[in-house]
C-alpha atoms as a PDB file:
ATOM      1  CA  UNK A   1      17.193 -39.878  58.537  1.00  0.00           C
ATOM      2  CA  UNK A   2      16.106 -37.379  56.141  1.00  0.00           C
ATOM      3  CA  UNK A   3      17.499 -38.857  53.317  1.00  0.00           C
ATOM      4  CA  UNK A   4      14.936 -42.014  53.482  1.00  0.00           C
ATOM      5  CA  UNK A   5      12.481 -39.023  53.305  1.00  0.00           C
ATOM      6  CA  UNK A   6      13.565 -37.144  50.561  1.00  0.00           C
ATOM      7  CA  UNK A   7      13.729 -40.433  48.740  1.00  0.00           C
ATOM      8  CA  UNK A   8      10.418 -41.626  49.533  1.00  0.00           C
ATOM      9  CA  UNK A   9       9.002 -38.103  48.755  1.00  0.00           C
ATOM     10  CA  UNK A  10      10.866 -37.652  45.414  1.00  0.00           C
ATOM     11  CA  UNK A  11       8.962 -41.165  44.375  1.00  0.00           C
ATOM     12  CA  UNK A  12       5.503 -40.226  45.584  1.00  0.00           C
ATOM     13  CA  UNK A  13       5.455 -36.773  44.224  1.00  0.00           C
ATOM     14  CA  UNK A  14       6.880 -38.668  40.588  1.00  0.00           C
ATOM     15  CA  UNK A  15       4.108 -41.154  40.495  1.00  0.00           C
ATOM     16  CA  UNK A  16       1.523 -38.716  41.911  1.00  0.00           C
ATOM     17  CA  UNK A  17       2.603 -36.238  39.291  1.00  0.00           C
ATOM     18  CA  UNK A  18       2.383 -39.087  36.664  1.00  0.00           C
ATOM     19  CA  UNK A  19      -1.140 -40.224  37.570  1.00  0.00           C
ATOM     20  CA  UNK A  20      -2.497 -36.774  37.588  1.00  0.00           C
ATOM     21  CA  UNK A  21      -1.434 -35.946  34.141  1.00  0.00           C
ATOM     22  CA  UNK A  22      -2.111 -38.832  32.708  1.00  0.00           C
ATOM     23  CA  UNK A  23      -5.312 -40.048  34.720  1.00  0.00           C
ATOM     24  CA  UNK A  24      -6.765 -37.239  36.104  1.00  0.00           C
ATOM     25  CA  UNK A  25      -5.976 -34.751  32.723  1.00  0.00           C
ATOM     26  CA  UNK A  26      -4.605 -31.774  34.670  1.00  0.00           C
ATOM     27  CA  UNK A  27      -2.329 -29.653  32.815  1.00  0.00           C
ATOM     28  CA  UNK A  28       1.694 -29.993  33.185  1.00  0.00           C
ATOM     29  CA  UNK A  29       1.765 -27.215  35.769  1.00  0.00           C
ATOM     30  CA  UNK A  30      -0.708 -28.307  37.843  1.00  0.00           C
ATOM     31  CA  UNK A  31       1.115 -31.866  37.850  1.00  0.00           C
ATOM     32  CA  UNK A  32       4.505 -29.832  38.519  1.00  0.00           C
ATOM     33  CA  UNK A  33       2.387 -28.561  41.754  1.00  0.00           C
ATOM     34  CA  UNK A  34       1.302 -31.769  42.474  1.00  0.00           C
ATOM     35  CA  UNK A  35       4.643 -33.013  42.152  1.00  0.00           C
ATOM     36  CA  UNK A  36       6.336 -30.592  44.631  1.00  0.00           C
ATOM     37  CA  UNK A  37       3.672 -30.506  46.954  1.00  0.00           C
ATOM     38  CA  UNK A  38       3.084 -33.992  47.316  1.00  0.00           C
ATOM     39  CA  UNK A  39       6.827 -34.459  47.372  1.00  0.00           C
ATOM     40  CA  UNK A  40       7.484 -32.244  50.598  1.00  0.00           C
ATOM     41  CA  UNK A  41       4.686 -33.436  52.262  1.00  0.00           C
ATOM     42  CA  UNK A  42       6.212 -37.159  52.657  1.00  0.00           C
ATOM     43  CA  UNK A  43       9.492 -36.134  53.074  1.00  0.00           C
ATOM     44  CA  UNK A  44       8.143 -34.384  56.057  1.00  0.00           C
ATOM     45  CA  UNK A  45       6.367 -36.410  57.524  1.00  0.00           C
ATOM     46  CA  UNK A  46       8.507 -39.473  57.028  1.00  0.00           C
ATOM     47  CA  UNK A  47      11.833 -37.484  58.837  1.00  0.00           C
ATOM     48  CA  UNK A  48       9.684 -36.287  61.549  1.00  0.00           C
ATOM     49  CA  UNK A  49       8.693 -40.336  61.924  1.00  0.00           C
ATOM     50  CA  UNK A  50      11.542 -41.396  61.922  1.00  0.00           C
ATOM     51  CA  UNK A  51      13.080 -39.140  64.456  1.00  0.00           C
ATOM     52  CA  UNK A  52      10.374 -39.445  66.908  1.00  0.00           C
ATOM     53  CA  UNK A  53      11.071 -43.257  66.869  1.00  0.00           C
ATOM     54  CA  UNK A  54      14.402 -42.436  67.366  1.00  0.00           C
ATOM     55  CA  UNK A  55      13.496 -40.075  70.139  1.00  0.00           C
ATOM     56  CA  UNK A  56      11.097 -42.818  71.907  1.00  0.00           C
ATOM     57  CA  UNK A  57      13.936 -45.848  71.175  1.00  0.00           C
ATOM     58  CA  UNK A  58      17.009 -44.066  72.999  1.00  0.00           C
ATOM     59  CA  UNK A  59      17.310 -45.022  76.586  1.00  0.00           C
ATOM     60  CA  UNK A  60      16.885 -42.062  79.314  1.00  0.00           C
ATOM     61  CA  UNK A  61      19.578 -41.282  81.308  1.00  0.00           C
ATOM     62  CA  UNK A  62      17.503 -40.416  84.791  1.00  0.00           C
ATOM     63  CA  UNK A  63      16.309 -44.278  84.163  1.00  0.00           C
ATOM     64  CA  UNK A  64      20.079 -45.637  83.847  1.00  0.00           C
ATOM     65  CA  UNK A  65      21.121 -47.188  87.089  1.00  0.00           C
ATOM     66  CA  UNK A  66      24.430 -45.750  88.296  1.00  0.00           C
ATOM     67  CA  UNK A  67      27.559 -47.893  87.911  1.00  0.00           C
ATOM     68  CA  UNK A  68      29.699 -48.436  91.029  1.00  0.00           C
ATOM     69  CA  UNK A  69      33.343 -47.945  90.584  1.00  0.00           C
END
């Protein structure tokens, strides 16, 4: 699960580092920042997604009808 995230974030925070050194103008650090920041944002919030679908997709056990023997 979180390894979709980290993924996913190490992208973003690449080409949002990308377009705000070379679009925006910011210096390198500030695009280092941008990189990290933007970086642990998604993988956040993509591994907390996915594990509340997880969470909402698994089956209850008080709904599970009780097998006979």
């Amino acid at each position: 699960m979180a390894l979709a995230g980290i993924m996913m974030g190490t992208l973003t925070g690449f080409f949002s580092a990308l377009f705000s050194l070379v679009v925006l103008g910011h210096s390198v650090w500030t695009s280092l920042l941008v990189y990290s920041g933007v970086g642990i944002a998604t993988a956040l919030v993509l591994t907390i997604a996915v594990l509340l679908r997880n969470l909402v997709d698994t089956p209850h056990l008080a709904d599970e009808t009780t097998a006979e023997a």
